[in-house]
Protein backbone atom coordinates (compact mmCIF):
# COMPACT_ATOMS: atom_id res chain seq x y z
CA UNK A 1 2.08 4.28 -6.05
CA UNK A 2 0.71 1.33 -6.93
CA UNK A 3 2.89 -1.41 -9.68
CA UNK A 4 0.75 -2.77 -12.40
CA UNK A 5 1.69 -6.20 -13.67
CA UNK A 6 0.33 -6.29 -17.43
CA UNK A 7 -0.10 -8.53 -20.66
CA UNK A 8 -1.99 -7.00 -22.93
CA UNK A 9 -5.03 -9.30 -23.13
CA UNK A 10 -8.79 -8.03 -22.83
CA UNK A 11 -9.02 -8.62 -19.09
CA UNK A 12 -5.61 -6.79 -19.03
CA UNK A 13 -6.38 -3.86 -21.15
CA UNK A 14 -9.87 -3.01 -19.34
CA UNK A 15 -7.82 -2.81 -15.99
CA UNK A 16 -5.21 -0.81 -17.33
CA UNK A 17 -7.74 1.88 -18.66
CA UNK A 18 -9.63 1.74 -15.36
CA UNK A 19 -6.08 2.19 -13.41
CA UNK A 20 -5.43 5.16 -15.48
CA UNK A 21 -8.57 6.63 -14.71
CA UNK A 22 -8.60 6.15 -10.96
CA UNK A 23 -4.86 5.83 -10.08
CA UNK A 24 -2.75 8.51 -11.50
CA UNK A 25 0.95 7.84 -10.91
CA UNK A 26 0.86 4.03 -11.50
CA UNK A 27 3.94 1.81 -12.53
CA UNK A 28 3.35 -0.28 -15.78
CA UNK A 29 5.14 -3.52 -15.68
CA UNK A 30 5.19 -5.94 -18.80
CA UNK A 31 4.89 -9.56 -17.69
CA UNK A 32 5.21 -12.05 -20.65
CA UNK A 33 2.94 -14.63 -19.96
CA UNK A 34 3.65 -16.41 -23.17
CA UNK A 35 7.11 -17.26 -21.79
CA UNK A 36 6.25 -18.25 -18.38
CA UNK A 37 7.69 -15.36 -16.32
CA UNK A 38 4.74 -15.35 -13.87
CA UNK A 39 5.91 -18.64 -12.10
CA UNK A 40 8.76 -18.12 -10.63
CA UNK A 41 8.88 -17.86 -7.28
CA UNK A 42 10.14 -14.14 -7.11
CA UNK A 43 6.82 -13.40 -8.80
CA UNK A 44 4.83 -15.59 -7.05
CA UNK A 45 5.73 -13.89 -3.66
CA UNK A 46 4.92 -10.75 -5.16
CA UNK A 47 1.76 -12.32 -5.36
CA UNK A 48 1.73 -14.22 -1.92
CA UNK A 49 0.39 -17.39 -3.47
């Protein structure tokens, strides 16, 4: 199982149809990157940056 952070911009939307097609079973999670919500630090460890 693998979770999906997503916006839906281009780059976004051409990984999420390749996902679907090679993944099956994949967890879709919205991040709102208009408000900021990928710089917290609980994110940012998801990310290990």
């Amino acid at each position: 199982m693998i979770d999906f952070y997503y916006w839906p911009v281009p780059n976004g939307q051409k990984t999420s149809i390749a996902m679907a097609k090679i993944v099956a079973g994949d967890d879709l999670i919205f991040i709102d990157i208009g408000q900021g919500v990928q710089f917290p630090d609980n994110f940012l460890a998801i990310i290990n940056l």
